[in-house]
Every structure is written in structure tokens, then in C-alpha cells.
N, C-alpha and C. Protein backbone atom coordinates (compact mmCIF):
# COMPACT_ATOMS: atom_id res chain seq x y z
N UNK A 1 170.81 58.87 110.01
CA UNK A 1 171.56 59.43 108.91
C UNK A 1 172.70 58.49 108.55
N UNK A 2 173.08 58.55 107.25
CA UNK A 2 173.65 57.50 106.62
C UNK A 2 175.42 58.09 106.87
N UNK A 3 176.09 57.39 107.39
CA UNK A 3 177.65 58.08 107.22
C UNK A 3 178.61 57.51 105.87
N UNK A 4 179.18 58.86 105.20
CA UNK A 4 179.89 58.53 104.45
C UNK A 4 181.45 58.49 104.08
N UNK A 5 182.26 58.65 103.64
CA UNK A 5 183.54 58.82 103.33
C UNK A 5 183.38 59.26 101.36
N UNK A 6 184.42 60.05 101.28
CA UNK A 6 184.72 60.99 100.11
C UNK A 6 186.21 60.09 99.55
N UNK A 7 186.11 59.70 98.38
CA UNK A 7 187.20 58.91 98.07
C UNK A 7 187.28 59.70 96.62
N UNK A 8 189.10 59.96 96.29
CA UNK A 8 189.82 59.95 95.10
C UNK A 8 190.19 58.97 94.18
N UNK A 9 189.78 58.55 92.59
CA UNK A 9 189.67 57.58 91.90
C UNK A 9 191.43 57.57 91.79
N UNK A 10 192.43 56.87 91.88
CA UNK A 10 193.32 56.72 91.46
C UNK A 10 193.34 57.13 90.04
N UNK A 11 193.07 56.42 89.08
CA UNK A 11 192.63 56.34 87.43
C UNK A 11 192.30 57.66 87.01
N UNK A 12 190.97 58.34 87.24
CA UNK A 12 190.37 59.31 86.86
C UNK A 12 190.52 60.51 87.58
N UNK A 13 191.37 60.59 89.07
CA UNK A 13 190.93 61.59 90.10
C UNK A 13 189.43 62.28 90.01
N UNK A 14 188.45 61.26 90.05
CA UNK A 14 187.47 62.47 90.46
C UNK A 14 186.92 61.85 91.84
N UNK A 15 186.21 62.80 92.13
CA UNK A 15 185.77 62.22 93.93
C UNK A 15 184.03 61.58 94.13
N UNK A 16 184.50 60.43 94.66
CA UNK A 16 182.82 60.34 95.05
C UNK A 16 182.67 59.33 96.24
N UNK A 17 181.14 59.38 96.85
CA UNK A 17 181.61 59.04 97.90
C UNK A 17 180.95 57.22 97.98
N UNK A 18 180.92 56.89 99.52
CA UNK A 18 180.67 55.44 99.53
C UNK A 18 180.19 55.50 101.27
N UNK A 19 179.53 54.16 101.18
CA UNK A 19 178.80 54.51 102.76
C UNK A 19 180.03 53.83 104.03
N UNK A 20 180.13 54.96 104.74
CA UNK A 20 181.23 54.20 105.54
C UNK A 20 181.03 52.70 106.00
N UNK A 21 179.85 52.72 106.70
CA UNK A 21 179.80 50.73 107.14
C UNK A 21 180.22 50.49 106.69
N UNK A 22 179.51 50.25 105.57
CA UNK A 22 179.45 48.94 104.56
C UNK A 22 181.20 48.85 104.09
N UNK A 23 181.77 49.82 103.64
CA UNK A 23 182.87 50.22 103.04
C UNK A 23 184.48 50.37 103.47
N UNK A 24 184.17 51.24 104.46
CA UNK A 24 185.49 52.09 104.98
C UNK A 24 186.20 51.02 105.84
N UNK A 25 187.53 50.33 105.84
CA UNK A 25 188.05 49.10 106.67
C UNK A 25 187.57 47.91 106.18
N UNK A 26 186.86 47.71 104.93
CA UNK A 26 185.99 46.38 105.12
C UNK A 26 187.26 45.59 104.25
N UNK A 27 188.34 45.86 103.94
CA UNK A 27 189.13 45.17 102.71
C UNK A 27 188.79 45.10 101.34
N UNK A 28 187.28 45.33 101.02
CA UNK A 28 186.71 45.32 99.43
C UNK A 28 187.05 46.56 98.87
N UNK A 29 187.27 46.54 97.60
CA UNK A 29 187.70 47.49 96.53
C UNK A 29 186.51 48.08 96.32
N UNK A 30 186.60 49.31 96.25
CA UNK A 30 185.95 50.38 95.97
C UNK A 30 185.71 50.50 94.19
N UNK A 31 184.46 50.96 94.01
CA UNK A 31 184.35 51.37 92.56
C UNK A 31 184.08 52.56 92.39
N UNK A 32 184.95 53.10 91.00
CA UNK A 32 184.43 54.44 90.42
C UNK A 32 183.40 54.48 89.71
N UNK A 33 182.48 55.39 89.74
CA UNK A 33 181.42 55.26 88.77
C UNK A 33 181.45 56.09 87.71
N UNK A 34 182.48 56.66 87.78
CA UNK A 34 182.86 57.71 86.54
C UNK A 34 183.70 57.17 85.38
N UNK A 35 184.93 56.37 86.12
CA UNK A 35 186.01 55.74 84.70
C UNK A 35 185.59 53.97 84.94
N UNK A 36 184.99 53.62 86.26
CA UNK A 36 184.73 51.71 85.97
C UNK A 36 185.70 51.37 86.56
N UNK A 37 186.74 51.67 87.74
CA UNK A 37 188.07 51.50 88.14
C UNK A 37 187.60 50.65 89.41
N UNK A 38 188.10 49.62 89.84
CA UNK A 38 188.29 49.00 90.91
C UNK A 38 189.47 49.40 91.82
N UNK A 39 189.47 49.45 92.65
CA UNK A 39 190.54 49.65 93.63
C UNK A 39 190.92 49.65 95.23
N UNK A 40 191.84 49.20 95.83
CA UNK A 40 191.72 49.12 97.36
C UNK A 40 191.64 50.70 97.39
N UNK A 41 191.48 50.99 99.14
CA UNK A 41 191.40 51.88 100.04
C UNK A 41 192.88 52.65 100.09
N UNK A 42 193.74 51.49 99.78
CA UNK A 42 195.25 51.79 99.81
C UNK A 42 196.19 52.67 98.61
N UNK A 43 194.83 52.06 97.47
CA UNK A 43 195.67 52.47 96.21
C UNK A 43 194.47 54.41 95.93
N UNK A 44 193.88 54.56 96.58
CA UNK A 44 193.13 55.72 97.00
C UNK A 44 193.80 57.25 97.04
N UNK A 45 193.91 58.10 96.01
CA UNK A 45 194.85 59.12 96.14
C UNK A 45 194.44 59.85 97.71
N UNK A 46 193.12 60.30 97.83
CA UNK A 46 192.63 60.80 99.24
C UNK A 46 191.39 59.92 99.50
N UNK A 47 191.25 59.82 100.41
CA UNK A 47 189.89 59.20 101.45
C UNK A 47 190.11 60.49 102.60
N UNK A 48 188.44 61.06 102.64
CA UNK A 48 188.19 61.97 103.92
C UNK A 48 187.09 61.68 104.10
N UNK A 49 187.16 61.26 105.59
CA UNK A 49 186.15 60.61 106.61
C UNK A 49 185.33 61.96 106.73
């Protein structure tokens, strides 16, 4: 089973998620697929593991 994390778009607040490996700690910016927003982990209103 695939593990994920639940992330808040800064830009748009809506939530979606991303696969933890690959993702969660890795330093790469996350994308929204709702508004097109790039963003660190840092600039993230919520992340829940």
C-alpha cells in the first residue's frame, strides 16, 4: 500500500494529497492541481501525515 500525506495549497486552500516517499522531506516543491501553485513543504498551510 502506497503511503500518503494530505497537504493545504497556500494559494487556493484546497487539500490534496502526494505520495509520502517520493515527497514528504525530499526538499522539492509540491504542486497544486487545482490553482497550478508551486510550493515548499514550509510555505504549506497544513500537511497531515
Amino acid at each position: 500500500m502506497v503511503k500518503i500525506f494530505w497537504v493545504t495549497c497556500p494559494e487556493c486552500k484546497n487539500k490534496f494529497y502526494c505520495h509520502y516517499k517520493d515527497l514528504r522531506h525530499s526538499g522539492e516543491k509540491l504542486h497544486c492541481p487545482y490553482c497550478d501553485n508551486w510550493f515548499t513543504e514550509e510555505e504549506a498551510i497544513n500537511i497531515y501525515d
